[in-house]
Each structure stands twice: as structure tokens, then as C-alpha cells.
Protein backbone atom coordinates (compact mmCIF):
# COMPACT_ATOMS: atom_id res chain seq x y z
CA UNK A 1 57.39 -36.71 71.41
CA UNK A 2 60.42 -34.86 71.39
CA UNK A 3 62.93 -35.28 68.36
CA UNK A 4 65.92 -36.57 71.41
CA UNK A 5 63.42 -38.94 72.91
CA UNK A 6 62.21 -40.13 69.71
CA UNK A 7 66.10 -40.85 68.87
CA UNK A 8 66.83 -42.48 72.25
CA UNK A 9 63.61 -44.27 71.44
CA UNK A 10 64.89 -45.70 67.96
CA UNK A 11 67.62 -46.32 69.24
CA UNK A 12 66.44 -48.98 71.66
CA UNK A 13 63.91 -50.31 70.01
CA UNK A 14 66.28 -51.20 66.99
CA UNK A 15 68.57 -52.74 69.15
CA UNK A 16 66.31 -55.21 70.92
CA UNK A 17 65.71 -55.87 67.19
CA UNK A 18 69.43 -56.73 66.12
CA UNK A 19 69.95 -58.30 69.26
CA UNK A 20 67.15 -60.82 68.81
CA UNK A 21 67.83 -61.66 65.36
CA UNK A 22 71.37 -61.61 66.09
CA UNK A 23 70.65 -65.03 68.85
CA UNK A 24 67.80 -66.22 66.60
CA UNK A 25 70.03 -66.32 63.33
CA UNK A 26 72.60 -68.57 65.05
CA UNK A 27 70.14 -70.75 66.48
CA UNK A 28 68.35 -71.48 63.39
CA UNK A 29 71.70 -72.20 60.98
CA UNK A 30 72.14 -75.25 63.74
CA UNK A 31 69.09 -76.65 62.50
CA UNK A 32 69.42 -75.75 58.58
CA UNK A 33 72.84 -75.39 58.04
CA UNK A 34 73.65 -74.73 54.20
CA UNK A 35 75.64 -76.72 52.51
CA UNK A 36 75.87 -74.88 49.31
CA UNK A 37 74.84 -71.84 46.99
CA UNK A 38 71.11 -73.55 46.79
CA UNK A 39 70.88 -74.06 50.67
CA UNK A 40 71.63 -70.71 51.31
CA UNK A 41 69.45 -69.68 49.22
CA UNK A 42 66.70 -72.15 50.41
CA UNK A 43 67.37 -70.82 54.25
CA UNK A 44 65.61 -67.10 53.01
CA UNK A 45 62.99 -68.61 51.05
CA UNK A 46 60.43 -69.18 53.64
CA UNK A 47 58.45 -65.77 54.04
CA UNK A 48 59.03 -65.75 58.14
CA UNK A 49 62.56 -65.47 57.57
CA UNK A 50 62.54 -63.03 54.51
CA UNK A 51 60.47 -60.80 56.73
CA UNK A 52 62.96 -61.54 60.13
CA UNK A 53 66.00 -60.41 58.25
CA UNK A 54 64.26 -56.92 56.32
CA UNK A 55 63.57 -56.20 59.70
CA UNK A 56 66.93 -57.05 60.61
CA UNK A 57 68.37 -54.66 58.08
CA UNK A 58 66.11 -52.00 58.19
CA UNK A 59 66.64 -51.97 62.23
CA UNK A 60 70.23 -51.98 61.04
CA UNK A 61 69.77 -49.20 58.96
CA UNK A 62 67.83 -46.79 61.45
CA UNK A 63 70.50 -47.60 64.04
CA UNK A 64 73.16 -46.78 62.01
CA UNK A 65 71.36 -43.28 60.66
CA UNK A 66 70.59 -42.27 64.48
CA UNK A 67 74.24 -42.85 65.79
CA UNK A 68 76.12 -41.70 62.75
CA UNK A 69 73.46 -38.27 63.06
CA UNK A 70 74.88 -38.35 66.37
CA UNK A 71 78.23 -38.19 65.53
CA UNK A 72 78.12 -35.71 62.53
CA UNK A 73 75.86 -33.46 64.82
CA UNK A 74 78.59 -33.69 67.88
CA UNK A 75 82.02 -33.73 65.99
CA UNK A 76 81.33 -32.03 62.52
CA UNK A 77 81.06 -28.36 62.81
CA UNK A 78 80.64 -27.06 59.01
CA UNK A 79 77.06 -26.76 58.38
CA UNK A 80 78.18 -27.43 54.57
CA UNK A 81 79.97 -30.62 55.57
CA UNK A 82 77.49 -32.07 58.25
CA UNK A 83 74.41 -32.19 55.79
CA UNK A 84 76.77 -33.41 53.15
CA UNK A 85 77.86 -36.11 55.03
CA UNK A 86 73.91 -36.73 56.67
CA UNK A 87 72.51 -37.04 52.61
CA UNK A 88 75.34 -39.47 51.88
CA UNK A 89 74.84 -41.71 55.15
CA UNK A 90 70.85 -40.99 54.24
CA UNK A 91 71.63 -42.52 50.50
CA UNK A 92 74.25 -45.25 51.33
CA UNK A 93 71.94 -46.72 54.14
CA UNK A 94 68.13 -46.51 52.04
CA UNK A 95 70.49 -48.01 49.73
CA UNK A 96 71.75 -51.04 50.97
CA UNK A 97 67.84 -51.04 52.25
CA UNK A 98 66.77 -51.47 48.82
CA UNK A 99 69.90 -54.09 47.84
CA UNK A 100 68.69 -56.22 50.78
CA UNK A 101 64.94 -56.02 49.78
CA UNK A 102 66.16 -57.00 46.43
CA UNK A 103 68.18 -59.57 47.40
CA UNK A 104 65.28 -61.31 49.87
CA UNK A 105 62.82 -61.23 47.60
CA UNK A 106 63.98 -61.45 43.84
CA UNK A 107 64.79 -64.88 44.84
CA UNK A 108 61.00 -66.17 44.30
């Protein structure tokens, strides 16, 4: 597979992704809506959900990395500039990866 068709194919795929978490989220704070620090905290405990929402963010995150590549590759000429700008996006999003992961499950 081509490296454009495995973008456009990353691409998608991560957005059916966000866009099903994004209508199941909603849905299920109508039926367990949090009433405090503990409730939110009670709504990720149950494994199903930790799992929905890492694959929420990491979906996130490869969305993100493909359209921001996109943009650095299009707009930002300097060679210097474009992979300095590509290994900070790299390290801010396998970042906030990590944070999430953290967060999910250092809760147990």
C-alpha cells in the first residue's frame, strides 16, 4: 500500500473512530451522569470504557499526526523547519498518548 493511500486510509478509519465515540460518549453520560470528582472517576473505571476512550485518543492522535504532516508537508518549505516541527507534533501527540493511558488506567 502506498504511503498516500495508507494516509487517506488513516485518515478515515480514525474518523469513523472519533465520530462514534464522539455519539456514544454523549449517550452514555445520560445514563451515568457524574455528579462529582468520584463519579467521574467511577464513569472510566469499567474496562469497556477505559479501552473506548484509549482508542478514542489514540484515533485522536493519528488524526491529528496525518493532517498536521499534511500541512507541514504543503505549507512549510525549510527542510530544517518541517522535520522540526514533524518531531515536535510526533512528541507532543505520543505524549498526551501516554498522559491519557496514565490517566485511564492509574486509576485502579
Amino acid at each position: 500500500m502506498s504511503g498516500a493511500l495508507s494516509n487517506w486510509l488513516v485518515q478515515r478509519i480514525s474518523a469513523v473512530v472519533l465520530a462514534l465515540y464522539s455519539l456514544f460518549f454523549p449517550a452514555w453520560l445520560l445514563f451515568h451522569w457524574p455528579h462529582g470528582w468520584l463519579d467521574w472517576r467511577g464513569l472510566f473505571a469499567p474496562l469497556p470504557m477505559r479501552i473506548a476512550t484509549l482508542l478514542f485518543v489514540l484515533a485522536l492522535a493519528l488524526h491529528a499526526w496525518v493532517g498536521m504532516r499534511d500541512i507541514f508537508m504543503d505549507y512549510v518549505k525549510p527542510p530544517g523547519v518541517r522535520l522540526a516541527l514533524h518531531v515536535a507534533a510526533l512528541v507532543w501527540l505520543a505524549s498526551c498518548v501516554v498522559w491519557a493511558t496514565a490517566i485511564l488506567w492509574g486509576q485502579a
